[in-house]
PDB file of N, CA and C in Angstrom:
ATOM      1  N   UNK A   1     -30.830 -28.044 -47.047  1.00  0.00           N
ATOM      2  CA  UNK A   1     -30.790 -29.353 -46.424  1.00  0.00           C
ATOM      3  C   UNK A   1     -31.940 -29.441 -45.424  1.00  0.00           C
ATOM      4  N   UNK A   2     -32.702 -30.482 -45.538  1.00  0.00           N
ATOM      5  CA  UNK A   2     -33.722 -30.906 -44.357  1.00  0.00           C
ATOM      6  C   UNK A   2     -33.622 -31.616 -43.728  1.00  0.00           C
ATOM      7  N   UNK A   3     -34.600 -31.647 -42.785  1.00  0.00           N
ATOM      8  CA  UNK A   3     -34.287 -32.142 -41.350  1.00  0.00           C
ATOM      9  C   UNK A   3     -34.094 -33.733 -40.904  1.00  0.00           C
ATOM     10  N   UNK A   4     -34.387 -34.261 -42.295  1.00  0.00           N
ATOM     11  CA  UNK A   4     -34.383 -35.772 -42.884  1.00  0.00           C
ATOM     12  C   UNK A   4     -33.089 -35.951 -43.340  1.00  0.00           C
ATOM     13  N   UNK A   5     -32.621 -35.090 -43.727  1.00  0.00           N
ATOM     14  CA  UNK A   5     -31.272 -35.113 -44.353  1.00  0.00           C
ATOM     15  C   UNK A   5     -30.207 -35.019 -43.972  1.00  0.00           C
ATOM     16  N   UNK A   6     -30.604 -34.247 -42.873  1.00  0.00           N
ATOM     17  CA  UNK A   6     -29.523 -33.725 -41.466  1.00  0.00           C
ATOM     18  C   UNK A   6     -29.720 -35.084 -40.327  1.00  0.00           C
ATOM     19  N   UNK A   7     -30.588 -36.002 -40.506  1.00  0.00           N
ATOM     20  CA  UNK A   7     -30.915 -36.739 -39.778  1.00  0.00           C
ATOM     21  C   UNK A   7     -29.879 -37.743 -40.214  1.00  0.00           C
ATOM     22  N   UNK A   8     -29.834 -37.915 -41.512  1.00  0.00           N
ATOM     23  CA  UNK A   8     -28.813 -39.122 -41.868  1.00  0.00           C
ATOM     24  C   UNK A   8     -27.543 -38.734 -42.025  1.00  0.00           C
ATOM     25  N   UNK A   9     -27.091 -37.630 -41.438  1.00  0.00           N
ATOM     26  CA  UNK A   9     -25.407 -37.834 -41.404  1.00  0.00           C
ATOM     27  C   UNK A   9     -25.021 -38.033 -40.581  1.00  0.00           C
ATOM     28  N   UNK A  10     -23.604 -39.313 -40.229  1.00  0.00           N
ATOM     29  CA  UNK A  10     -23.053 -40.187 -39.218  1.00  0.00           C
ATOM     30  C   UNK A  10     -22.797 -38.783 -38.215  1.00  0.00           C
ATOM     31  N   UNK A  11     -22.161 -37.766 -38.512  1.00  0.00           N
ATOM     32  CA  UNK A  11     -21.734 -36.994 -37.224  1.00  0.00           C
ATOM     33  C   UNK A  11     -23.018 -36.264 -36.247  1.00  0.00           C
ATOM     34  N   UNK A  12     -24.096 -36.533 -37.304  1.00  0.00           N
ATOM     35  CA  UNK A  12     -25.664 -35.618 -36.609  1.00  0.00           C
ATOM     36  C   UNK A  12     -26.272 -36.651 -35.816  1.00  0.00           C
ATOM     37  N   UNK A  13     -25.844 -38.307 -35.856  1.00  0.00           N
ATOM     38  CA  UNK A  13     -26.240 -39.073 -34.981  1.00  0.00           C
ATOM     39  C   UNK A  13     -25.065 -39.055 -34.010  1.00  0.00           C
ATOM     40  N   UNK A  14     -24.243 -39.247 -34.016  1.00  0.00           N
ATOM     41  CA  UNK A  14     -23.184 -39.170 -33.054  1.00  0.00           C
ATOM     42  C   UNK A  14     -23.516 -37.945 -31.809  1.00  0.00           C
ATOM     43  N   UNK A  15     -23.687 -36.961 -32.318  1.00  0.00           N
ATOM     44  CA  UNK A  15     -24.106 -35.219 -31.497  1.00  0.00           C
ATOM     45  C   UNK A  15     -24.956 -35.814 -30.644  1.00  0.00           C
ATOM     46  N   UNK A  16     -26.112 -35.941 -31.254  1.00  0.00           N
ATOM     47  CA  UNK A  16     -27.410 -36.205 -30.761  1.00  0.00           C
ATOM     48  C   UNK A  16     -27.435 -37.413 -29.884  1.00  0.00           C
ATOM     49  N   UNK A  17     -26.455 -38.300 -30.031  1.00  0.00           N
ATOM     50  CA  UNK A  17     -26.348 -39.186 -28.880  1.00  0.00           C
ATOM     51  C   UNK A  17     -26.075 -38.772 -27.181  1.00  0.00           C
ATOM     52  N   UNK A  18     -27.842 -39.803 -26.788  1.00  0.00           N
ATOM     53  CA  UNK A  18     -27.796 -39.028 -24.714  1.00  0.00           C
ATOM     54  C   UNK A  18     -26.385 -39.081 -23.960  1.00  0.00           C
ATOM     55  N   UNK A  19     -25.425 -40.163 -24.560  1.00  0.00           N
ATOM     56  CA  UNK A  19     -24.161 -40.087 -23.775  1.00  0.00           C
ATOM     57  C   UNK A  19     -23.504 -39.287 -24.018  1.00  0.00           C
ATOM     58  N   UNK A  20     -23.045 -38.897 -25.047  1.00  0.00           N
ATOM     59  CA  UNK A  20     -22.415 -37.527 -26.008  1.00  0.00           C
ATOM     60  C   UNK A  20     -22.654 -36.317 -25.212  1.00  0.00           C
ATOM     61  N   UNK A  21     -24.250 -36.439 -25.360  1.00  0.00           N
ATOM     62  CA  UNK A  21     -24.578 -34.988 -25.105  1.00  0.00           C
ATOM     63  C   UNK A  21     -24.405 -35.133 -23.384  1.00  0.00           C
ATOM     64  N   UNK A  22     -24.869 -35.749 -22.484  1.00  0.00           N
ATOM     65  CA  UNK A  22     -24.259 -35.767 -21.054  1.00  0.00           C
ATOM     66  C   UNK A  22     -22.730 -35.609 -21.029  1.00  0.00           C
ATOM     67  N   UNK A  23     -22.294 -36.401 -21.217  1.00  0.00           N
ATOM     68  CA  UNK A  23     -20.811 -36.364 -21.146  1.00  0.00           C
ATOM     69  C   UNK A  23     -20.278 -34.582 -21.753  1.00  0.00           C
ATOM     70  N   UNK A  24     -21.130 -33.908 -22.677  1.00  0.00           N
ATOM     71  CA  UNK A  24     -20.332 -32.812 -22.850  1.00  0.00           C
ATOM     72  C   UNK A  24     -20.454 -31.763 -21.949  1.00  0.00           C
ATOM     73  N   UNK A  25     -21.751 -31.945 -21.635  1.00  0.00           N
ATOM     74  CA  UNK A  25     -22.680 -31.246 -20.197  1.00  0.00           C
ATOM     75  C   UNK A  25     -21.940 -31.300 -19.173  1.00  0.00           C
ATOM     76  N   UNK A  26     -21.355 -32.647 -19.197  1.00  0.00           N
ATOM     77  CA  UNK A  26     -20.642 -32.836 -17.848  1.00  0.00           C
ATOM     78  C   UNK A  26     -19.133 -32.266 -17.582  1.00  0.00           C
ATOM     79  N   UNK A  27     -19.042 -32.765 -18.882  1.00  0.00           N
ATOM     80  CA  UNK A  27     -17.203 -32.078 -18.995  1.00  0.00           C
ATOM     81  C   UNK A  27     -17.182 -30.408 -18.885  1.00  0.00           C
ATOM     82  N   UNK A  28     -18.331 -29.585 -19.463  1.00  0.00           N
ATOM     83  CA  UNK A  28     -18.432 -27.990 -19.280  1.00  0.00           C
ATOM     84  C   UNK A  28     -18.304 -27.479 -18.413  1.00  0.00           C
ATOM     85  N   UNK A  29     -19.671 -27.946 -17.659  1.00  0.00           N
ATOM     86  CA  UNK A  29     -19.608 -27.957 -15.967  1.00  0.00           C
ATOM     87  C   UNK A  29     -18.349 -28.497 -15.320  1.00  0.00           C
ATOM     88  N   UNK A  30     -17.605 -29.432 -15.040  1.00  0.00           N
ATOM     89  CA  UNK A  30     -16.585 -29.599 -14.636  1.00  0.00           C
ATOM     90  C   UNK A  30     -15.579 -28.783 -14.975  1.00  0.00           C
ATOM     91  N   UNK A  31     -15.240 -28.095 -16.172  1.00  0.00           N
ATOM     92  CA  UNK A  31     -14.430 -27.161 -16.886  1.00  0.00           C
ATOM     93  C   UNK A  31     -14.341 -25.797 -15.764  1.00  0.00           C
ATOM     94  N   UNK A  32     -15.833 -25.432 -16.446  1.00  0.00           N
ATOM     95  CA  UNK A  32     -15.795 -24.104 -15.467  1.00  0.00           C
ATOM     96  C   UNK A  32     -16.858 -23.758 -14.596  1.00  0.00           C
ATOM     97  N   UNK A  33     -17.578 -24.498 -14.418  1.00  0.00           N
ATOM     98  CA  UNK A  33     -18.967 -23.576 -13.321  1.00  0.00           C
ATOM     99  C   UNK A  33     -18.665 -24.381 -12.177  1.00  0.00           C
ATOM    100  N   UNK A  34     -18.209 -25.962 -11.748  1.00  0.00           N
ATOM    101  CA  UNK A  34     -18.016 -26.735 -10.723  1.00  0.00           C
ATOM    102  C   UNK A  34     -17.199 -25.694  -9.694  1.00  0.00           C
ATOM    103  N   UNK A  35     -17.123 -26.094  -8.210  1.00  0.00           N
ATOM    104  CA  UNK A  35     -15.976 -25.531  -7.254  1.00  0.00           C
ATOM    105  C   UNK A  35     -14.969 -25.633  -7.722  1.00  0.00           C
ATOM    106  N   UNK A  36     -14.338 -26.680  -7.931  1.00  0.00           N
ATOM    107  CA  UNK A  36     -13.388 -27.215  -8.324  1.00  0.00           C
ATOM    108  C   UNK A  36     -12.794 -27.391  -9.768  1.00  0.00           C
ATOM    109  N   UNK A  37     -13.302 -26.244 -10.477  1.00  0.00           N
ATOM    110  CA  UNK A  37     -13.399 -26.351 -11.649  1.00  0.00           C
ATOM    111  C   UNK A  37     -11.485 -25.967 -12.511  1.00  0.00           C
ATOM    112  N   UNK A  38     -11.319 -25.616 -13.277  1.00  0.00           N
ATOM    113  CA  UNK A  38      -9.925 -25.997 -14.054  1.00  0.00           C
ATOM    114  C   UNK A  38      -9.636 -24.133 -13.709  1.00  0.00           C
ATOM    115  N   UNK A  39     -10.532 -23.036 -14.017  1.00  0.00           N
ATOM    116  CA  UNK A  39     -10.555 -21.715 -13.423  1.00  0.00           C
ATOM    117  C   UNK A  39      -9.863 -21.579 -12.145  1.00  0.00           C
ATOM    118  N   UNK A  40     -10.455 -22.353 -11.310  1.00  0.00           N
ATOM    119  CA  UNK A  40     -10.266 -22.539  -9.606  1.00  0.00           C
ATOM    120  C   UNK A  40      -8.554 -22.741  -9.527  1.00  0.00           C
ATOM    121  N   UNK A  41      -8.328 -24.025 -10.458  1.00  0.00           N
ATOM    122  CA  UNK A  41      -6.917 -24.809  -9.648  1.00  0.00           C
ATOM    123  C   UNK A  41      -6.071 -24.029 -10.482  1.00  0.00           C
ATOM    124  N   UNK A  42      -6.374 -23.117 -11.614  1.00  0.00           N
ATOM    125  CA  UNK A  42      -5.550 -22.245 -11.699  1.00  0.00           C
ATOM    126  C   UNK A  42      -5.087 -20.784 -11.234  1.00  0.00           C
ATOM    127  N   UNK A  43      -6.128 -20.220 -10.780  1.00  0.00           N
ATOM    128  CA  UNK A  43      -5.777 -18.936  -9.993  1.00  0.00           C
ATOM    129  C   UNK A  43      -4.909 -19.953  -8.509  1.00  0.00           C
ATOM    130  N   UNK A  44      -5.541 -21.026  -8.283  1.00  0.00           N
ATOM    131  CA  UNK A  44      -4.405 -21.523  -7.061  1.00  0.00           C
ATOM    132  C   UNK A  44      -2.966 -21.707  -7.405  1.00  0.00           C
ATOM    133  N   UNK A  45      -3.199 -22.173  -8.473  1.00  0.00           N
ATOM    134  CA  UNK A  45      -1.461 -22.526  -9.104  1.00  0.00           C
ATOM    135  C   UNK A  45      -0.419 -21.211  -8.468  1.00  0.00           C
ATOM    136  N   UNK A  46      -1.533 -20.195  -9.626  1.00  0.00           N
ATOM    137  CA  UNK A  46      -0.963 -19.131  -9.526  1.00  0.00           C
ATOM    138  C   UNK A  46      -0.263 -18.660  -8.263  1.00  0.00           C
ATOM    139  N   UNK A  47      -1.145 -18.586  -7.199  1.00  0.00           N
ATOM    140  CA  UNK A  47      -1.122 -18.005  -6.062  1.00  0.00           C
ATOM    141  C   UNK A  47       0.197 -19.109  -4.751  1.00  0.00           C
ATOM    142  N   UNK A  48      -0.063 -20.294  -5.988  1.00  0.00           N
ATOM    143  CA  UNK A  48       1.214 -21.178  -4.913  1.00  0.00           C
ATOM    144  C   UNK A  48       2.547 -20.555  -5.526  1.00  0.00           C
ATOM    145  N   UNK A  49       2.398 -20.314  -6.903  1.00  0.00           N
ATOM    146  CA  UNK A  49       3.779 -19.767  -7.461  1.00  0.00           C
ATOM    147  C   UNK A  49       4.105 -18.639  -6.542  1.00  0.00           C
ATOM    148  N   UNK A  50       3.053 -17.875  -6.723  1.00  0.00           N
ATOM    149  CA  UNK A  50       3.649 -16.611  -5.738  1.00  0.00           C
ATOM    150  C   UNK A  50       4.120 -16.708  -4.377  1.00  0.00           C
ATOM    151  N   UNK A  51       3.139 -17.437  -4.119  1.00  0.00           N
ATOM    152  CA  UNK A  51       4.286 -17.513  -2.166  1.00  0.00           C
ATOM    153  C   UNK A  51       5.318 -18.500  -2.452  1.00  0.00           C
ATOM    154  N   UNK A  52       5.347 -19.064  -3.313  1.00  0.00           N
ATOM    155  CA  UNK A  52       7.010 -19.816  -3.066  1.00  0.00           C
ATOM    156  C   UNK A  52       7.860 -18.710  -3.706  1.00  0.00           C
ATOM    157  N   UNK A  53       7.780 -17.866  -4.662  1.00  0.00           N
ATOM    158  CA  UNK A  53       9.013 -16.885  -4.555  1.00  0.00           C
ATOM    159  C   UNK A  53       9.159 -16.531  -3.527  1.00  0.00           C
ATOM    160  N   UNK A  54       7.743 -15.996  -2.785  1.00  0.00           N
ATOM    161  CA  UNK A  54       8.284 -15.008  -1.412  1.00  0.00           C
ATOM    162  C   UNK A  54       8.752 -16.149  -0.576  1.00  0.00           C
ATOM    163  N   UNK A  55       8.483 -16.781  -0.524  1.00  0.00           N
ATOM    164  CA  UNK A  55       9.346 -18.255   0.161  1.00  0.00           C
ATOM    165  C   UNK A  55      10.965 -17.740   0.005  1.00  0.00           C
ATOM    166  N   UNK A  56      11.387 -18.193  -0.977  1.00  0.00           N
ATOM    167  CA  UNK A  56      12.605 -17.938  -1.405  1.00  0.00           C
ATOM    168  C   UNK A  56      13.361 -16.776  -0.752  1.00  0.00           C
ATOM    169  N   UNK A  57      12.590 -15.917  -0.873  1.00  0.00           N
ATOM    170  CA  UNK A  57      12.976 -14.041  -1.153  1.00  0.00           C
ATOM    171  C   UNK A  57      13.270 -13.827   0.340  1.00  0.00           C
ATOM    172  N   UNK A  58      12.409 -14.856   1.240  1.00  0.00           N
ATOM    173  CA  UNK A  58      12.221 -14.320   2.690  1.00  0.00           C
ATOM    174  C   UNK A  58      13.542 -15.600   3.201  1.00  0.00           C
ATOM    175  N   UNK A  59      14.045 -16.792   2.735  1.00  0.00           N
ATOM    176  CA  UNK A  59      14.840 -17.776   2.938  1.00  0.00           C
ATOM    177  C   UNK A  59      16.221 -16.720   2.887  1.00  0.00           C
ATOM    178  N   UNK A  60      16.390 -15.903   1.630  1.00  0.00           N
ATOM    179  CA  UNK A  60      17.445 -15.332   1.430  1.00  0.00           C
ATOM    180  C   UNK A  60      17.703 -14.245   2.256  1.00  0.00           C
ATOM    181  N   UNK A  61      16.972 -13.426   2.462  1.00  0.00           N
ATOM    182  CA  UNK A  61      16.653 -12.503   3.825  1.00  0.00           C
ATOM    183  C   UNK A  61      16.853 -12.993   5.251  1.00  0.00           C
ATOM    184  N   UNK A  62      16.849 -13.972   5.484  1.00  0.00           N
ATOM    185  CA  UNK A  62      17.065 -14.787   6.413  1.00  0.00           C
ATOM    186  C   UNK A  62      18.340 -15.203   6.654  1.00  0.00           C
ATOM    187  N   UNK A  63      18.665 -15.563   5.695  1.00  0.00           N
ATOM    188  CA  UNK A  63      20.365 -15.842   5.351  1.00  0.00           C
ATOM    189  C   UNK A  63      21.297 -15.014   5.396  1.00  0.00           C
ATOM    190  N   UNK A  64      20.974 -13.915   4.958  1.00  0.00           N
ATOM    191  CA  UNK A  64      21.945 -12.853   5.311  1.00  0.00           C
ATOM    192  C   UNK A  64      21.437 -11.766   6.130  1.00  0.00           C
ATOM    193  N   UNK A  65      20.277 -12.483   7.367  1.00  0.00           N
ATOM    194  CA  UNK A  65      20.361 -11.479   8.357  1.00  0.00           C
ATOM    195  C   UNK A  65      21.171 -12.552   9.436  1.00  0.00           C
ATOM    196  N   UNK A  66      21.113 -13.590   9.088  1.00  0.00           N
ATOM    197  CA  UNK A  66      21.878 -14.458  10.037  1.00  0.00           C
ATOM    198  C   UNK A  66      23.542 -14.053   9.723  1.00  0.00           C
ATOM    199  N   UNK A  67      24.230 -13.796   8.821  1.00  0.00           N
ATOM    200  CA  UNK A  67      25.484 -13.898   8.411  1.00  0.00           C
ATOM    201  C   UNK A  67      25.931 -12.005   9.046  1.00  0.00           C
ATOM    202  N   UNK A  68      24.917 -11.529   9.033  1.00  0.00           N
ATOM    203  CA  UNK A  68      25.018 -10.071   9.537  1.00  0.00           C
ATOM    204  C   UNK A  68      25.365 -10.408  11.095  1.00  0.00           C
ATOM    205  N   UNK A  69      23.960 -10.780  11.256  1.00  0.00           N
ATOM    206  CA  UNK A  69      24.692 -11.315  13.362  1.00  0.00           C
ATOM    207  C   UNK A  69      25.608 -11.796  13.465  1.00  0.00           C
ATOM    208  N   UNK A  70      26.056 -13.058  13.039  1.00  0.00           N
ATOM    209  CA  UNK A  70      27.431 -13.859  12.858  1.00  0.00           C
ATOM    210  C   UNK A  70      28.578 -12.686  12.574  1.00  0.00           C
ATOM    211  N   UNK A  71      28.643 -11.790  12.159  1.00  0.00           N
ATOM    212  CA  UNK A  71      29.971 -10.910  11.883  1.00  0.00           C
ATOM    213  C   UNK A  71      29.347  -9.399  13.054  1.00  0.00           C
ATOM    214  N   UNK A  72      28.476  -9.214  13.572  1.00  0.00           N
ATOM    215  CA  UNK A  72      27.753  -8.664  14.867  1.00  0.00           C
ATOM    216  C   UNK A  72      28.503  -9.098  16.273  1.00  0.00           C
ATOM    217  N   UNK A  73      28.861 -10.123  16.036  1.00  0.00           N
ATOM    218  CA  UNK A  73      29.429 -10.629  17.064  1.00  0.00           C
ATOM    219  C   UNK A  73      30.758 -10.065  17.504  1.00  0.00           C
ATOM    220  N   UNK A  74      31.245  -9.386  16.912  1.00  0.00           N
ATOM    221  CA  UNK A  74      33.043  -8.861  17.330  1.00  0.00           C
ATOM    222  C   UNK A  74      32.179  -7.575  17.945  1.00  0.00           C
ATOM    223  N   UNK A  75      33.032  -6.819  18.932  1.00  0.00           N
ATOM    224  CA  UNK A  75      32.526  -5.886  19.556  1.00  0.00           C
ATOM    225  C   UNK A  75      33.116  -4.586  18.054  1.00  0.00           C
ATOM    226  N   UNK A  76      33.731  -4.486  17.438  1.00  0.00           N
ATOM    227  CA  UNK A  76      34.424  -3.685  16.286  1.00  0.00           C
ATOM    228  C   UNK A  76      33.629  -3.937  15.548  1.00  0.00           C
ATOM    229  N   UNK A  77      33.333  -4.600  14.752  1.00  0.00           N
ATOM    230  CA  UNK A  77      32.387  -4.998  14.032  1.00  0.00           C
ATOM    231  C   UNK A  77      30.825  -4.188  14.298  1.00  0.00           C
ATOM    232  N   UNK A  78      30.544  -4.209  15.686  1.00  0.00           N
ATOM    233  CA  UNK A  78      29.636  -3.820  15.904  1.00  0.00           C
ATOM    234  C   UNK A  78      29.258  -2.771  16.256  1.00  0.00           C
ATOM    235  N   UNK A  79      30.245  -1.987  16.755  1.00  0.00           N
ATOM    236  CA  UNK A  79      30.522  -0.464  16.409  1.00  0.00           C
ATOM    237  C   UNK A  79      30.069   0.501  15.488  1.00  0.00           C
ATOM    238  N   UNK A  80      31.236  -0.577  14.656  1.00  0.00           N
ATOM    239  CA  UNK A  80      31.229   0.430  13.009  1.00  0.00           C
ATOM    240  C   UNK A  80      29.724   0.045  12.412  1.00  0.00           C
ATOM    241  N   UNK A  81      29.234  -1.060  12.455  1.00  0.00           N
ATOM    242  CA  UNK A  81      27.850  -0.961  12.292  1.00  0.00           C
ATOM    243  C   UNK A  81      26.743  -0.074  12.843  1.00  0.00           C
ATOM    244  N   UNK A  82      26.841   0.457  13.936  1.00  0.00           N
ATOM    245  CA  UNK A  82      25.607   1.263  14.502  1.00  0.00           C
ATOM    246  C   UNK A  82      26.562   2.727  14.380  1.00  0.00           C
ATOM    247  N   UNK A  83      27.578   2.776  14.020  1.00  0.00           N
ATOM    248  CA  UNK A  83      27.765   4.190  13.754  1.00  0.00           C
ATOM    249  C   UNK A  83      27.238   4.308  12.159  1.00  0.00           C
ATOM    250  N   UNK A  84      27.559   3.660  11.031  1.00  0.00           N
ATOM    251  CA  UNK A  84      27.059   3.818   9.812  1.00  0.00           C
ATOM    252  C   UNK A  84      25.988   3.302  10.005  1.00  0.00           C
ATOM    253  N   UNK A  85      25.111   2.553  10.182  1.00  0.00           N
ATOM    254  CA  UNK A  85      23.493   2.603  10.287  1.00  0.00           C
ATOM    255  C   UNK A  85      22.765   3.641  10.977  1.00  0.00           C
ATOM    256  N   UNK A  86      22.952   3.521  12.148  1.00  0.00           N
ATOM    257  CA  UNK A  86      22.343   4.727  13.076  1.00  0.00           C
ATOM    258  C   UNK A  86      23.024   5.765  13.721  1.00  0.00           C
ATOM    259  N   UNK A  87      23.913   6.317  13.169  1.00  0.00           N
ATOM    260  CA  UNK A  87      24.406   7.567  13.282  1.00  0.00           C
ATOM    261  C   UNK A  87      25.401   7.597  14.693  1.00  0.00           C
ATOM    262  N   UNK A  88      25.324   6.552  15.368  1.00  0.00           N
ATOM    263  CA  UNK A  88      25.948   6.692  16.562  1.00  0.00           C
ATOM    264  C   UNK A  88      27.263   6.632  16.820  1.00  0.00           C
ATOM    265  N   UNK A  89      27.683   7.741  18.141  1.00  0.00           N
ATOM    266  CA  UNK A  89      28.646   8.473  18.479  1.00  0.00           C
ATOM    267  C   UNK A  89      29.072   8.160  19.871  1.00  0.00           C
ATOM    268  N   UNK A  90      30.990   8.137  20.055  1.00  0.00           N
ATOM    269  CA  UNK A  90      31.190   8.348  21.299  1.00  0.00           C
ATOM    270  C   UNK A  90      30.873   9.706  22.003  1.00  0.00           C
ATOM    271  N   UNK A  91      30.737   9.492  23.052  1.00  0.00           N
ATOM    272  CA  UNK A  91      30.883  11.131  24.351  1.00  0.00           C
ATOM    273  C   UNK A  91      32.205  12.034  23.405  1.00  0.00           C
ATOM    274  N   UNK A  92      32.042  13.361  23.551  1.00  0.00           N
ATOM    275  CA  UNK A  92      32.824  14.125  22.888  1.00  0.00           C
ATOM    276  C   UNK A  92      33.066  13.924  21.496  1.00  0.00           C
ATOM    277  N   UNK A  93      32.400  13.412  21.072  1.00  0.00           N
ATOM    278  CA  UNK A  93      32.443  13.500  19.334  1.00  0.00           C
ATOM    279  C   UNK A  93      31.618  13.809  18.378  1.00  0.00           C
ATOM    280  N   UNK A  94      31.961  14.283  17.337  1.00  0.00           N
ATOM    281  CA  UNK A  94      30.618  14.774  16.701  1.00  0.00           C
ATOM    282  C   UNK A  94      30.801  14.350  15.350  1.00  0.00           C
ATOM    283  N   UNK A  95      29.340  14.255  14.937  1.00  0.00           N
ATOM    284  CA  UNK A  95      29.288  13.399  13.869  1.00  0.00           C
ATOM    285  C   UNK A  95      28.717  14.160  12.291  1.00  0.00           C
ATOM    286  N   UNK A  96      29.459  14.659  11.685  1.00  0.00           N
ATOM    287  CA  UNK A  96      28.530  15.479  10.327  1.00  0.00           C
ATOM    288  C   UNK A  96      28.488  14.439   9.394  1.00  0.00           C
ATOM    289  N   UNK A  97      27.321  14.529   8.519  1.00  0.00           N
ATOM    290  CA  UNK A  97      26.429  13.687   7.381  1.00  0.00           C
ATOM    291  C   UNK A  97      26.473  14.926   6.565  1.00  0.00           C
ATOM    292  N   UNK A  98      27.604  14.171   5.565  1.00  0.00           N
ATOM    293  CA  UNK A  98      28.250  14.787   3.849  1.00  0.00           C
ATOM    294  C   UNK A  98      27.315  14.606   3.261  1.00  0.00           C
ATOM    295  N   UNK A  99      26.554  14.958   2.349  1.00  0.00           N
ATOM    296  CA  UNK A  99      25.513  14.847   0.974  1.00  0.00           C
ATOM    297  C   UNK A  99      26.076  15.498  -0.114  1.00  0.00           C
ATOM    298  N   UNK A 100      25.917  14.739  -1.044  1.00  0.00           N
ATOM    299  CA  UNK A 100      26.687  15.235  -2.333  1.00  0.00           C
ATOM    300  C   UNK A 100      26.049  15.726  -3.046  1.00  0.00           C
ATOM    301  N   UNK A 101      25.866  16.654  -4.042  1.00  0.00           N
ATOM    302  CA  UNK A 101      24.675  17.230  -4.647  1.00  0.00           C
ATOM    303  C   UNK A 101      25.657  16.595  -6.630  1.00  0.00           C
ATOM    304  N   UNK A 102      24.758  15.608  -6.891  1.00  0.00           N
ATOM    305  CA  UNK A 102      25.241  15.398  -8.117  1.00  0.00           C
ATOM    306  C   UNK A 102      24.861  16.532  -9.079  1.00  0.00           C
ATOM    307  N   UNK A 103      23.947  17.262  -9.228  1.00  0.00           N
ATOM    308  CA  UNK A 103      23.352  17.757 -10.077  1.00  0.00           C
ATOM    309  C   UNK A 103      23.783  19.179 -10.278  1.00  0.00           C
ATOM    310  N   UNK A 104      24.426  19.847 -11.579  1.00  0.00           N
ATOM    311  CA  UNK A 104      25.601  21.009 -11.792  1.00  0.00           C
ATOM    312  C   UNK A 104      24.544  22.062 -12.212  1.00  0.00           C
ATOM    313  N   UNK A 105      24.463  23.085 -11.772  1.00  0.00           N
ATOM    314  CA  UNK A 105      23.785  24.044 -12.262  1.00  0.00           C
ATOM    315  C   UNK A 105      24.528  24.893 -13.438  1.00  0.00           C
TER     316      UNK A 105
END
């Protein structure tokens, strides 16, 4: 096929048309080399997805450090909490930490 020949088919004038060809120039560049390009607003997407889980993750953490204080509040309550968290003991008492050894020789 020659270059006369390639000249007369409807889609080889269409290509070759200056608006065509700008407009595809333009849409590329806008695609991916622009700031703001479709690359860009997706690593952002991404990165909004991720802090709204931790959004969430830190809402729920929140929630049940509040419901922890709320039951903190009885002086019993709060006892038995810092003896099973932090090991703590009245005067004259002593405290041994059981470990279980699952594993049977």
């Amino acid at each position: 096929m020659t270059f006369k020949q390639l000249k007369q088919k409807p889609y080889f004038k269409v290509i070759t048309n200056f608006y065509v060809l700008a407009l595809t120039i333009f849409v590329v560049w806008m695609f991916f080399f622009d700031e703001n390009s479709f690359l860009t607003h997706r690593e952002f997407n991404k990165e909004i997805n991720e802090l709204e889980t931790s959004i969430d993750y830190y809402k729920n953490r929140i929630s049940d450090d509040k419901s922890t204080i709320e039951k903190l509040q009885d002086s019993l309550s709060l006892e038995r909490y810092a003896r099973e968290k932090y090991l703590m003991k009245r005067e004259n008492e002593d405290v041994y930490i059981i470990e279980f050894d699952t594993i049977k020789k």
